[in-house]
N, C-alpha and C. Protein backbone atom coordinates (compact mmCIF):
# COMPACT_ATOMS: atom_id res chain seq x y z
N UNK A 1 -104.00 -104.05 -51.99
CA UNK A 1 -104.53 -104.85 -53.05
C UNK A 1 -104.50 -104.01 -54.33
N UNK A 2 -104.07 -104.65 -55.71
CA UNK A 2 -104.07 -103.85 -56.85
C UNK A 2 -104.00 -104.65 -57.86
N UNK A 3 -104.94 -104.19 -58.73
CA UNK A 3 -105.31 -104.91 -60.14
C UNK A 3 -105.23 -103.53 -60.89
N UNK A 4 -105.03 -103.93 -62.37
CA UNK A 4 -104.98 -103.08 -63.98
C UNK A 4 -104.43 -101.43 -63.11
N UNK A 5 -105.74 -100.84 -63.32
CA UNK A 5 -105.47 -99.07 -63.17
C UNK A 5 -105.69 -99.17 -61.94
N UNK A 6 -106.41 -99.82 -61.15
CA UNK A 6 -106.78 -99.30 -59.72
C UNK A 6 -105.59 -99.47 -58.66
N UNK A 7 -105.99 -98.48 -57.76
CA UNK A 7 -104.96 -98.66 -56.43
C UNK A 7 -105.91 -99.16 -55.30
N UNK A 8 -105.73 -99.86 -54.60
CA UNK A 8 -106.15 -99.52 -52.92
C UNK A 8 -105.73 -98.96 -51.56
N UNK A 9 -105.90 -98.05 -51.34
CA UNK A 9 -105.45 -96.90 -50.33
C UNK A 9 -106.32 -97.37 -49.18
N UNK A 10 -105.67 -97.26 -48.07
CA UNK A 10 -105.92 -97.57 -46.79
C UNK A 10 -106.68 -96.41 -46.12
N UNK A 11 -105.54 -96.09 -45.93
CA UNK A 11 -105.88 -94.32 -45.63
C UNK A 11 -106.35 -93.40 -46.12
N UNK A 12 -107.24 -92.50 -45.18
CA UNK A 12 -108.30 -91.64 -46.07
C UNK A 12 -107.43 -90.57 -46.63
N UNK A 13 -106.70 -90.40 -45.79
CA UNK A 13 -105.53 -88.91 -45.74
C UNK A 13 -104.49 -89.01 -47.05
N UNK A 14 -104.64 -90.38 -47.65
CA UNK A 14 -103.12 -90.61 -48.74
C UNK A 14 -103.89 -89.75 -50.18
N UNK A 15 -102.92 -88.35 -50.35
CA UNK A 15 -102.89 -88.21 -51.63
C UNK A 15 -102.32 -88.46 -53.06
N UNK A 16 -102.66 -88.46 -53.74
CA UNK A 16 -101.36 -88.99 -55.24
C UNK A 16 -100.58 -87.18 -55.36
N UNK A 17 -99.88 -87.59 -55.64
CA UNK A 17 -98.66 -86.53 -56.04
C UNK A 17 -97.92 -86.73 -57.16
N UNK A 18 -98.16 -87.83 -57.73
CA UNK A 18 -96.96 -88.72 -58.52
C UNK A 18 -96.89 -87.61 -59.98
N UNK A 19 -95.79 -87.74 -60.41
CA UNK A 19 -95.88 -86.93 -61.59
C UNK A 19 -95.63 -88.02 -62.37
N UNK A 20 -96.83 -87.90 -63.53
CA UNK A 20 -96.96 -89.09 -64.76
C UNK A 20 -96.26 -88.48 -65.71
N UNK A 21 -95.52 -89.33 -66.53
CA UNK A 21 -95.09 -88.93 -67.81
C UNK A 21 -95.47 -89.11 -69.05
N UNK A 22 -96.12 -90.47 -69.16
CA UNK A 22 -96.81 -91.31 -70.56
C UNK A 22 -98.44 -91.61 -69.99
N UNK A 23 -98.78 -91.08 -69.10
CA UNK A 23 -100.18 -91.56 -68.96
C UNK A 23 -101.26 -90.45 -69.39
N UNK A 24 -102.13 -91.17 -70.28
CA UNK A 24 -102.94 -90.42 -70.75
C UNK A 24 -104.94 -90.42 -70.17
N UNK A 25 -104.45 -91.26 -68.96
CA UNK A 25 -105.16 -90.83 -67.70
C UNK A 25 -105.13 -91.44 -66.62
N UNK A 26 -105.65 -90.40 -65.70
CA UNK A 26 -105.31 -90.97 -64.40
C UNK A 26 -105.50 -92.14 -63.37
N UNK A 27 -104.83 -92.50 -62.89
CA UNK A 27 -105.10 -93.85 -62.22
C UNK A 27 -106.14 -93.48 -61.36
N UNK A 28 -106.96 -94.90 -60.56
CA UNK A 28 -108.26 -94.62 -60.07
C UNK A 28 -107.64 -94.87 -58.88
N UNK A 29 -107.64 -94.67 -57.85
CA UNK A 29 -107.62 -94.32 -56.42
C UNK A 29 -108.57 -94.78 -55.63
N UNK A 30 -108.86 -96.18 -54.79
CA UNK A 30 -109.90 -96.77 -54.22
C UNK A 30 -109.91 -96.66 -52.78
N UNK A 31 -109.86 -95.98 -51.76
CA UNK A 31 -109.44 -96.44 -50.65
C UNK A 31 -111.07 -96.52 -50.02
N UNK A 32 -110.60 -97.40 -49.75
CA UNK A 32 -111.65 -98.58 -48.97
C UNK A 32 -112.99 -98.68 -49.88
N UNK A 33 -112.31 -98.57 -51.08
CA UNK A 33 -113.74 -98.55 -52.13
C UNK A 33 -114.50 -97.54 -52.72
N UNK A 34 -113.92 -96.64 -52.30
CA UNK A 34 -114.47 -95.03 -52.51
C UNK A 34 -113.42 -94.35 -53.76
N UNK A 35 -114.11 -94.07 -54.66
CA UNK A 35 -113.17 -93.25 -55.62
C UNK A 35 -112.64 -92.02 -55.20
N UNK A 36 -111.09 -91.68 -55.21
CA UNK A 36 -110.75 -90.36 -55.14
C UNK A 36 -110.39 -89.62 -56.68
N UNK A 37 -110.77 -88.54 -56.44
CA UNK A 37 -110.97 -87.43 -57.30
C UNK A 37 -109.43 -87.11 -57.92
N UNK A 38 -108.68 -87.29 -59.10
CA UNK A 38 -107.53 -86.48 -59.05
C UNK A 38 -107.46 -85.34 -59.51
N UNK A 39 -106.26 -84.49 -59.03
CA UNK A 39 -106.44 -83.16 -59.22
C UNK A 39 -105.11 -82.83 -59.81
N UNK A 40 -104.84 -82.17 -60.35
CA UNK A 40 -103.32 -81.41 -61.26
C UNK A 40 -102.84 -80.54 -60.45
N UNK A 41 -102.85 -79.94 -59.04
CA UNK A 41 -102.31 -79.32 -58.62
C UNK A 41 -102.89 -79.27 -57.12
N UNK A 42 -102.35 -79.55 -56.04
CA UNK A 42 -102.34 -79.64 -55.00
C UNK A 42 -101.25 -79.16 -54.15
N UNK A 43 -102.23 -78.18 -52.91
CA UNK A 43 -101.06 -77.57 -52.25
C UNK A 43 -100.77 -78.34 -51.07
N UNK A 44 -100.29 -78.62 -50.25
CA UNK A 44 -99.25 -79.65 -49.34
C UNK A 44 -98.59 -79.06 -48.75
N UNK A 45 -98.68 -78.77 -46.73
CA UNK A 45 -98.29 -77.86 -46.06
C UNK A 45 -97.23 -76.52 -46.56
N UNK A 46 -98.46 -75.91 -47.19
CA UNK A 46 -97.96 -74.10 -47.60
C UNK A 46 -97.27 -74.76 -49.01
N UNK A 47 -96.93 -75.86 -49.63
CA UNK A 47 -96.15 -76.19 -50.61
C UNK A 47 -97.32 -76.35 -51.92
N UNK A 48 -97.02 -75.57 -53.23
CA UNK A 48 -98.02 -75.47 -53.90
C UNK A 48 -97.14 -76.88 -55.29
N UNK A 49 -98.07 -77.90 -55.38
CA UNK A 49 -97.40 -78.70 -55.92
C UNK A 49 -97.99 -79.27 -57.61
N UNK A 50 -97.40 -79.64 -58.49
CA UNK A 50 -98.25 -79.65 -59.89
C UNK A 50 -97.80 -80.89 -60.51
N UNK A 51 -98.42 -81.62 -60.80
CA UNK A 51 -98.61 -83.15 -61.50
C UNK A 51 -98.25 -83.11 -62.85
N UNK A 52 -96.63 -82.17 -63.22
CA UNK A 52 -96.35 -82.26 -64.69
C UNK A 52 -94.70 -82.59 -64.55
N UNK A 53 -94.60 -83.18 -65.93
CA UNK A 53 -93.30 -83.15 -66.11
C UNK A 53 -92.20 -81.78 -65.92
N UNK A 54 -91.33 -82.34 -65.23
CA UNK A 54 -90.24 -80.84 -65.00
C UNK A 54 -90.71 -79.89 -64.20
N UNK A 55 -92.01 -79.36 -63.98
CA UNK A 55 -91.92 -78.22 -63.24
C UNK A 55 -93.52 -78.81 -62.66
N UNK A 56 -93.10 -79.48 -61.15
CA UNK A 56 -93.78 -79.97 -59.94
C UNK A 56 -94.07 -78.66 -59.53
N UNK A 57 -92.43 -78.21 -58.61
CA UNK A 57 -92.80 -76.85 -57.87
C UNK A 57 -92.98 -75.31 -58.76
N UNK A 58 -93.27 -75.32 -59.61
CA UNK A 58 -93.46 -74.08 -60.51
C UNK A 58 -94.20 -73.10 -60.10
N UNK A 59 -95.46 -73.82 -59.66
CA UNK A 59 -96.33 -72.64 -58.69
C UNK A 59 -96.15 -72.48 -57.29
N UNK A 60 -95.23 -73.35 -56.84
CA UNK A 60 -94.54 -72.75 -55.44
C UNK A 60 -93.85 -71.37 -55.83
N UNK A 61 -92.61 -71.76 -56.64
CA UNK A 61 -91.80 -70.75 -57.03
C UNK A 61 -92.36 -69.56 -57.69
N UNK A 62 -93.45 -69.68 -58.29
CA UNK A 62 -93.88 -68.38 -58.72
C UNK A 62 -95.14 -67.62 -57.31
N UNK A 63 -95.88 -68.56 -56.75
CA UNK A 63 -96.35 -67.58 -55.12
C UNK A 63 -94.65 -67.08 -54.18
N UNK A 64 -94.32 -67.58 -54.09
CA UNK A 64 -93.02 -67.25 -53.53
C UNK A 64 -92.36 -66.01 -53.61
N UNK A 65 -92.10 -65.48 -54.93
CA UNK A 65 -91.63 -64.86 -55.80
C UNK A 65 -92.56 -63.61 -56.09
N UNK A 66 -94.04 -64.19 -56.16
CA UNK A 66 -94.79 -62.48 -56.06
C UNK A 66 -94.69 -62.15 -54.42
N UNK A 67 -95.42 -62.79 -53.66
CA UNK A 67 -95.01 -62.64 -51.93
C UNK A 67 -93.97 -61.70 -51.80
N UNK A 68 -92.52 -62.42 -52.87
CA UNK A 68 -91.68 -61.22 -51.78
C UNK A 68 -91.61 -59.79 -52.65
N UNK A 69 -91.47 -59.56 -53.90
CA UNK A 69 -92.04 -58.72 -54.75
C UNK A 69 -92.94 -58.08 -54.06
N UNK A 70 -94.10 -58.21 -53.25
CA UNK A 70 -95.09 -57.33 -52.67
C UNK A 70 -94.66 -56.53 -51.83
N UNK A 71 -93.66 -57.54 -50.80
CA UNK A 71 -92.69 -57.11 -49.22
C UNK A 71 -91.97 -55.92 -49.92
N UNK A 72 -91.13 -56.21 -51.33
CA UNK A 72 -90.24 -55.48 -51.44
C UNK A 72 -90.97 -54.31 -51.94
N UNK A 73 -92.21 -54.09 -52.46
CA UNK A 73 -92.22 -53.02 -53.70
C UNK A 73 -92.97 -52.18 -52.13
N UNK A 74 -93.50 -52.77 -51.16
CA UNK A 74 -93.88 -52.04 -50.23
C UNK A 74 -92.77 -51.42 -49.32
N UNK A 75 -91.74 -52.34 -49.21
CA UNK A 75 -90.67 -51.25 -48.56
C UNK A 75 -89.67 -50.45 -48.86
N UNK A 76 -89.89 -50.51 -50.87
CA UNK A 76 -89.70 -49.77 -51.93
C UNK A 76 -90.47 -48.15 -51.64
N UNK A 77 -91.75 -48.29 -51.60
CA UNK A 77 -92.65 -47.21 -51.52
C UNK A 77 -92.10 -46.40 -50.19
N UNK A 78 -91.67 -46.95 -49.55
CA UNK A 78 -91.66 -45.83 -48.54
C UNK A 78 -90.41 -44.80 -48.98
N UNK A 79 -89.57 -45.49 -49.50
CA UNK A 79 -88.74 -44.51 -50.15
C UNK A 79 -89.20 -43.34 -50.34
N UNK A 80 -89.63 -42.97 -51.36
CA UNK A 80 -90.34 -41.82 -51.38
C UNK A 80 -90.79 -40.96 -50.23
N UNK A 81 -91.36 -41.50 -49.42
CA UNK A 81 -91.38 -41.04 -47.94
C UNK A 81 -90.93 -40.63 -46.85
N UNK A 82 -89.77 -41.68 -46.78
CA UNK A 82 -88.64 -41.35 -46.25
C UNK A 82 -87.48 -41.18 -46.73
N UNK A 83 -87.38 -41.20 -47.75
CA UNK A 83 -85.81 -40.98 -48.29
C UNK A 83 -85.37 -42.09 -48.44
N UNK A 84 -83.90 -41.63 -48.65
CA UNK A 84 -82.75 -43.22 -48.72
C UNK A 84 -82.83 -43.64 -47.04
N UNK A 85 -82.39 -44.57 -47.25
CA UNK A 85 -82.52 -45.69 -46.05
C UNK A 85 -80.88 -45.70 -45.87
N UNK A 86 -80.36 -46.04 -44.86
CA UNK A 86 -78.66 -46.35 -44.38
C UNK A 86 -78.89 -47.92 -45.27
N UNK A 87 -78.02 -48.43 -45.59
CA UNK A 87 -78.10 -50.23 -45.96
C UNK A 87 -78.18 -50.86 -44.64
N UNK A 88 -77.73 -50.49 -43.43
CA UNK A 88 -77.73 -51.38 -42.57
C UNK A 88 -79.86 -51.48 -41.89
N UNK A 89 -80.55 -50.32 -42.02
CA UNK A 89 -81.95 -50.69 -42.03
C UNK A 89 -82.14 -51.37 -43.72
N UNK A 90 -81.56 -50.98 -44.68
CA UNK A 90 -82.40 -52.02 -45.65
C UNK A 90 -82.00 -53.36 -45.61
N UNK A 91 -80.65 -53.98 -45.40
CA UNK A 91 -80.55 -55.45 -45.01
C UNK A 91 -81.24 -55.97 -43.82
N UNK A 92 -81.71 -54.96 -42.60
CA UNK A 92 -82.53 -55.44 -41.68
C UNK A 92 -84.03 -55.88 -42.19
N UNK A 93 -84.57 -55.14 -42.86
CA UNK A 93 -85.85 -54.57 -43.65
C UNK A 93 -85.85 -55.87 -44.97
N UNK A 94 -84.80 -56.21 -45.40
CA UNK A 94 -84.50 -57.65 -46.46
C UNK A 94 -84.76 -58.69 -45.86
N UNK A 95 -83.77 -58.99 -44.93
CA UNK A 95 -83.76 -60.32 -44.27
C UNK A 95 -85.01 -60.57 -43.10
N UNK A 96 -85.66 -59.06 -42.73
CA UNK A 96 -86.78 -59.79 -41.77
C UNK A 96 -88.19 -60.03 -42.65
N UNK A 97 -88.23 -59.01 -43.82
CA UNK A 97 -89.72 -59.32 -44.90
C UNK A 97 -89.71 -59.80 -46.27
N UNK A 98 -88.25 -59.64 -46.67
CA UNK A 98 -88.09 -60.72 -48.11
C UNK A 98 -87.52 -61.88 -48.13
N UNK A 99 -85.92 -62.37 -47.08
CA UNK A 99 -85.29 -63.39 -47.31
C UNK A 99 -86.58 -64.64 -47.04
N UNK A 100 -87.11 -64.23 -46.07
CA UNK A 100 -88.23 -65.58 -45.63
C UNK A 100 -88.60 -65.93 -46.90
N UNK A 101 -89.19 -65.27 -47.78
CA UNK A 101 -90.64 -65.35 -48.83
C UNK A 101 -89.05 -66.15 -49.78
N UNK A 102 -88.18 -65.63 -50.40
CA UNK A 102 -87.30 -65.82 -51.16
C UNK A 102 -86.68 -67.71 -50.33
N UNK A 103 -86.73 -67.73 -49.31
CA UNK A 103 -86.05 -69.16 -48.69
C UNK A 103 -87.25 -70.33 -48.20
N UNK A 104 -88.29 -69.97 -49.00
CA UNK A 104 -89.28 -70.79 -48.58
C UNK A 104 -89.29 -72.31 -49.21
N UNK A 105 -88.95 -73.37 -48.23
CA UNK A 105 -88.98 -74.78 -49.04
C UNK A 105 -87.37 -74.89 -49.26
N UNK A 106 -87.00 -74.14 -48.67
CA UNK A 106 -85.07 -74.27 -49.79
C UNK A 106 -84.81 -75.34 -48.91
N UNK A 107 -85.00 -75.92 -48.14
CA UNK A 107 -84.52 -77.08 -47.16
C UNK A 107 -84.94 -78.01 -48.07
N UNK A 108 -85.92 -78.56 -48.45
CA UNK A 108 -86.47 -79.84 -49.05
C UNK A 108 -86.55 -79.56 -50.33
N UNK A 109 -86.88 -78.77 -51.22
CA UNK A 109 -86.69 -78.45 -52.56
C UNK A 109 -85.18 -78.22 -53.32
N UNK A 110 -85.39 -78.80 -54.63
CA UNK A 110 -83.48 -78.89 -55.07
C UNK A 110 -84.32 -77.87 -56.61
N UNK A 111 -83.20 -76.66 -55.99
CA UNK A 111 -83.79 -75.89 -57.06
C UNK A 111 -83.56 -76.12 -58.67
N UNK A 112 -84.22 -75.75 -59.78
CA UNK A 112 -83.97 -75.88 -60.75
C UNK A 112 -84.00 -74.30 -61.15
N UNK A 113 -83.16 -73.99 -62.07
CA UNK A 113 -82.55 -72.77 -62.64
C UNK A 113 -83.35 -72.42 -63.61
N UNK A 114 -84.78 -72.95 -64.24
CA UNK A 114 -85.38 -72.13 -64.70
C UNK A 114 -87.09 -71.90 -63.42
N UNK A 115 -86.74 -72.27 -62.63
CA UNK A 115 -87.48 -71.90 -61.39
C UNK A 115 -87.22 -70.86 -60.37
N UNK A 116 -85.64 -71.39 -60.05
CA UNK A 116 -84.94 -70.13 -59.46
C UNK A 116 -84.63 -68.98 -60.06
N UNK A 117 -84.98 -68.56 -61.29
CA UNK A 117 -84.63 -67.41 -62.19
C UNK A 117 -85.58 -66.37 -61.19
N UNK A 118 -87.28 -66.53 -60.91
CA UNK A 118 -88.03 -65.91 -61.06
C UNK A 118 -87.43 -65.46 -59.43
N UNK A 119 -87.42 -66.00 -59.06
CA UNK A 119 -86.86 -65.47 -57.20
C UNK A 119 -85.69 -64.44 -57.24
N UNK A 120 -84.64 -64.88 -58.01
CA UNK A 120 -83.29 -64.62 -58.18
C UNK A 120 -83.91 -62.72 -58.94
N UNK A 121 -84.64 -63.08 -60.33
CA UNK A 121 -84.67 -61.14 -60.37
C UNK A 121 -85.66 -60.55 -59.53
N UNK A 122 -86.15 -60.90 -58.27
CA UNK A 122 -86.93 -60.62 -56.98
C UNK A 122 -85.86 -59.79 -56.46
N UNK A 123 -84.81 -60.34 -56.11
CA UNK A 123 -83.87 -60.47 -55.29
C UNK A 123 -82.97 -58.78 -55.77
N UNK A 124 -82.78 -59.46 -56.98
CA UNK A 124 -81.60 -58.68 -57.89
C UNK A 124 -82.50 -57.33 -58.26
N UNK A 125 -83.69 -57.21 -58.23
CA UNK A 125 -84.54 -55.46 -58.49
C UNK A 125 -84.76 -55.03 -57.17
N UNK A 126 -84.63 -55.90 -55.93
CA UNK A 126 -84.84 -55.22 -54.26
C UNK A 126 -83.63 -54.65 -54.17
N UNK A 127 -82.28 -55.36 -54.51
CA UNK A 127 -80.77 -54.75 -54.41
C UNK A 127 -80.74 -53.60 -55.04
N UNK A 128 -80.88 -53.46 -56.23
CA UNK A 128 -80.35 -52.59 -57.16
C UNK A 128 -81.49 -51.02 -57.29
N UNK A 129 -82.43 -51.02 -56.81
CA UNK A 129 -83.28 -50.14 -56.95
C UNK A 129 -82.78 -48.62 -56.36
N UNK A 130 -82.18 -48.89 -54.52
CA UNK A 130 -81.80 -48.18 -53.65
C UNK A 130 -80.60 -47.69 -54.39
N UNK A 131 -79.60 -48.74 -54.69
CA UNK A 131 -78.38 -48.04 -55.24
C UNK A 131 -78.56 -47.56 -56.52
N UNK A 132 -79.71 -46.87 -56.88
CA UNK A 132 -80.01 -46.36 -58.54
C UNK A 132 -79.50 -47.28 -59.56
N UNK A 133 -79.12 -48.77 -59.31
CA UNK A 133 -78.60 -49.65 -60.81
C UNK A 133 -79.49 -49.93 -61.10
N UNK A 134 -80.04 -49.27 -62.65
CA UNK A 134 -81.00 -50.00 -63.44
C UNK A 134 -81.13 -50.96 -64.28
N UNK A 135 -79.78 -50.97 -64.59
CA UNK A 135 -78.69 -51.77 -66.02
C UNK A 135 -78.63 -53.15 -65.22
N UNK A 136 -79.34 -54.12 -66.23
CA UNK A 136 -79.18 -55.35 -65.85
C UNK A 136 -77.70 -56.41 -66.17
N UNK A 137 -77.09 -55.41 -66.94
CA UNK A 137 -75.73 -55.38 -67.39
C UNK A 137 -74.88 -55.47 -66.71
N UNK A 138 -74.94 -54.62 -65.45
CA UNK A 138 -73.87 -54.07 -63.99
C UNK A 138 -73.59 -55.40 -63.76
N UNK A 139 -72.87 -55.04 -62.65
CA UNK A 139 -72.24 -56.67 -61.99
C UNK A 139 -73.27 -56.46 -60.72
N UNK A 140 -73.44 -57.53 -60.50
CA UNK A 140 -74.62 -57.71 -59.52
C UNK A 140 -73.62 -57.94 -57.56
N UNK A 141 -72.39 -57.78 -57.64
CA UNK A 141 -71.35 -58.17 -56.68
C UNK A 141 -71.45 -57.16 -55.84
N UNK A 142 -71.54 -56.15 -56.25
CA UNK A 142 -71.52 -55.09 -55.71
C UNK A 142 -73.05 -54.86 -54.90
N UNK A 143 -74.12 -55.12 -55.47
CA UNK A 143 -75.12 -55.39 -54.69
C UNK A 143 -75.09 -55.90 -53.16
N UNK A 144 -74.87 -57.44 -53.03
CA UNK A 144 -74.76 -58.10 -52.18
C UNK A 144 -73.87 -57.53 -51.07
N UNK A 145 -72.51 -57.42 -51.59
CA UNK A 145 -71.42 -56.48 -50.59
C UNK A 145 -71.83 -55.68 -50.06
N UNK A 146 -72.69 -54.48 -50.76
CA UNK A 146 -73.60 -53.00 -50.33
C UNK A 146 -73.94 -53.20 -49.08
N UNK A 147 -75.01 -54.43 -48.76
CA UNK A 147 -75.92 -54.91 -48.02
C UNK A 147 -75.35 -56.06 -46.99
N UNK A 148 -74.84 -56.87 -47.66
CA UNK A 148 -74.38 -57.52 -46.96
C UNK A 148 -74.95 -58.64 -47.27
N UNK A 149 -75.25 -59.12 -48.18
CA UNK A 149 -76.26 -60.44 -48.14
C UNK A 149 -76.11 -61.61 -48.97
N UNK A 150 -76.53 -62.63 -48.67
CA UNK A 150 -76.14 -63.71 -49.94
C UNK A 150 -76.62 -64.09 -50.89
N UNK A 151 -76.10 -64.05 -52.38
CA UNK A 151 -77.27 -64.34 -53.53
C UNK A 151 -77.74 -65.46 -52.94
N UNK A 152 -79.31 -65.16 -53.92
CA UNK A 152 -80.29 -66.31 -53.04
C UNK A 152 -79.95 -67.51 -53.58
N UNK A 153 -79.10 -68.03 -54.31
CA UNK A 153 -78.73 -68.86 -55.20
C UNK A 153 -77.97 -69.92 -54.18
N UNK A 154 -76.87 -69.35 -54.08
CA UNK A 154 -76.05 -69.62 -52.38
C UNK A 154 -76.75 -69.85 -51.11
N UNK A 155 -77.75 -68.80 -50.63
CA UNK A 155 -78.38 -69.34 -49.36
C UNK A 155 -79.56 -70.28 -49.68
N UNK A 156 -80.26 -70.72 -50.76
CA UNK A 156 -81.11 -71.63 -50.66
C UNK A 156 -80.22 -73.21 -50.40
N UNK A 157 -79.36 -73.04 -51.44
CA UNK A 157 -78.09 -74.50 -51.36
C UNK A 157 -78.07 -74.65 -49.93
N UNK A 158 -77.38 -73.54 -49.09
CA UNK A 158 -76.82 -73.63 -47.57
C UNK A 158 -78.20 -74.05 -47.26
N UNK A 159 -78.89 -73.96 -47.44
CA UNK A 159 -79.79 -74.16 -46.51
C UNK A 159 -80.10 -75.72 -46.73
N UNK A 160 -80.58 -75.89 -48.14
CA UNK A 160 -80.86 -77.52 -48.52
C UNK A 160 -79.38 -78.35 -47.63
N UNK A 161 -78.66 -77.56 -47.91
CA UNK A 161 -77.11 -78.82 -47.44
C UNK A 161 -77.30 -78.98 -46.04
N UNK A 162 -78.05 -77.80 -45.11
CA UNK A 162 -77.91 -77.97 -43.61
C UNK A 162 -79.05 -78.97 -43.23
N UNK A 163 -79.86 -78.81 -43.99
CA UNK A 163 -81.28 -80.12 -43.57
C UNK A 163 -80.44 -81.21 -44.25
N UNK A 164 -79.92 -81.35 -45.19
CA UNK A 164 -78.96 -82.82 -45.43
C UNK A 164 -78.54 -82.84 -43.83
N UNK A 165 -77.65 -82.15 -43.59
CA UNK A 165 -76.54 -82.70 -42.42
C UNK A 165 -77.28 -83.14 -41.18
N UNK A 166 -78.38 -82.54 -41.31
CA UNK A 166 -79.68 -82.16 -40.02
C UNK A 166 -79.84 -84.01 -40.55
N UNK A 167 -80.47 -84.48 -41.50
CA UNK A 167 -80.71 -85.39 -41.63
C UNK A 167 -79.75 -86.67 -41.47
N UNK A 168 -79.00 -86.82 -41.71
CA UNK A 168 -77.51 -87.94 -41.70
C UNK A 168 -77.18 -87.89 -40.05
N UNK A 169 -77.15 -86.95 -39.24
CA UNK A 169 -77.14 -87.44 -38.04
C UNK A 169 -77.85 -87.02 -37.32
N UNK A 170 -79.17 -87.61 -37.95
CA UNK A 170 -80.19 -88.24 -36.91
C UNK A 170 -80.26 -89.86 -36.91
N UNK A 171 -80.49 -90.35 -35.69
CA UNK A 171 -80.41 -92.17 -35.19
C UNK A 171 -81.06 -93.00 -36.03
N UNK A 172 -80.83 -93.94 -36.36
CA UNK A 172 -81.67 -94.87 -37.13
C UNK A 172 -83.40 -94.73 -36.71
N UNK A 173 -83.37 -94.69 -35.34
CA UNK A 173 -84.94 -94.88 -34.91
C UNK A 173 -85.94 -93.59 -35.17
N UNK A 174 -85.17 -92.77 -35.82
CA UNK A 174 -86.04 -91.26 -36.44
C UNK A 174 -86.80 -91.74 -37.76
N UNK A 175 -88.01 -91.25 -37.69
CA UNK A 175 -88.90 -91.88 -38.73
C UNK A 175 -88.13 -90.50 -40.14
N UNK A 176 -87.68 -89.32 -39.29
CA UNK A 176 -87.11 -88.43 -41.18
C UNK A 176 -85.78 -89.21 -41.01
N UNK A 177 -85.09 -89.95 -40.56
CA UNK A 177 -84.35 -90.53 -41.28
C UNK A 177 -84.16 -92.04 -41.86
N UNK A 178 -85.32 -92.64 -41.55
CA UNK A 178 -86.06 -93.68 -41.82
C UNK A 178 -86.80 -93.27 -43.19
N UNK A 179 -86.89 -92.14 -43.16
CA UNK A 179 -87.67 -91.74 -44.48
C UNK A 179 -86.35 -91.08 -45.75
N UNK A 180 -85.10 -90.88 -45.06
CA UNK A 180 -84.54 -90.41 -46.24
C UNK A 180 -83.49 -91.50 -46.89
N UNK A 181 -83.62 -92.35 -45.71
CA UNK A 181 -82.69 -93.82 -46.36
C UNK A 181 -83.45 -94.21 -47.44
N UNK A 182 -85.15 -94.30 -47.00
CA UNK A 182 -85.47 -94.94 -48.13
C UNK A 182 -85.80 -94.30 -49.52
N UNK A 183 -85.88 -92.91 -49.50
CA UNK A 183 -85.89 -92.14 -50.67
C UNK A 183 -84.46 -92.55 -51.26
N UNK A 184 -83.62 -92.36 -50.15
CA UNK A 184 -81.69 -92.61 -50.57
C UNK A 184 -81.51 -93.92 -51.75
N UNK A 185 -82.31 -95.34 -50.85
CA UNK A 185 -82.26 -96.18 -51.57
C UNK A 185 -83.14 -96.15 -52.91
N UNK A 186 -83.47 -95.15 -53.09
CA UNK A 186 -84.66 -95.37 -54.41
C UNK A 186 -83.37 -95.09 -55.77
């Protein structure tokens, strides 16, 4: 049921997420007669989400981004401790405590390039530290090759494209693909 500003929500569990563009306040939220509260930023399994134009996931991408920054500057520090590392323990030491933090959401999120910046020089100061490049100038190719690894630019895509494919053949009677026809058809 819905008249002027109000909604009626069934369910206790339904949150708004919607990102407004021209509204200069928020719609009222009735379910079963009870006002819900809106909020500008809500997090949504581990997903930190924000009720503005252009940058929804902004504070995903920026927890994300310190997370692996922490992994890295801690397995930075041991340097000192232990010395240089072979690359084949620092790509082990990458991909088991930074790629996670750096590929978080890349399945369902379509990155935007002033979001992915902040991950991307995560990425590009964990590479370059070991091999003494300080110069943000260098070619960054040589990084990846060193190690072995894929700009995160590339493996977040692979990853969004494999939950596509994950999705398209699954059966009609799957409620996620029941759910992406109808996003499809939107």
């Amino acid at each position: 049921m819905c008249w002027q500003k109000a909604v009626a929500v069934e369910q206790h569990r339904d949150v708004d997420h919607g990102i407004r563009q021209d509204t200069k306040e928020a719609p009222n939220l009735l379910p079963r007669r009870a006002s819900v509260k809106y909020t500008a930023t809500h997090t949504y399994v581990g997903q930190h989400i924000k009720s503005s134009i252009g940058t929804s996931f902004a504070p995903h991408y920026s927890d994300i981004a310190a997370k692996a920054r922490g992994a890295s500057l801690a397995i930075l520090a041991g340097h000192s401790a232990f010395g240089d590392l072979p690359p084949e323990t620092l790509q082990l030491l990458y991909l088991g405590r930074i790629d996670p933090h750096l590929c978080s959401s890349a399945d369902i999120m379509v990155d935007v390039d002033k979001n992915l910046e902040k991950i991307m020089r995560v990425q590009h100061e964990f590479l370059s530290r070991p091999m003494d490049i300080f110069n943000n100038w260098s070619p960054h190719t040589s990084l990846f090759t060193e190690l072995n690894v894929w700009p995160i630019r590339y493996r977040r895509l692979t990853l969004a494209l494999r939950y596509l494919r994950y999705l398209l053949h699954q059966d009609g009677s799957r409620l996620v693909r029941a759910a992406f026809e109808e996003q499809d058809a939107m």
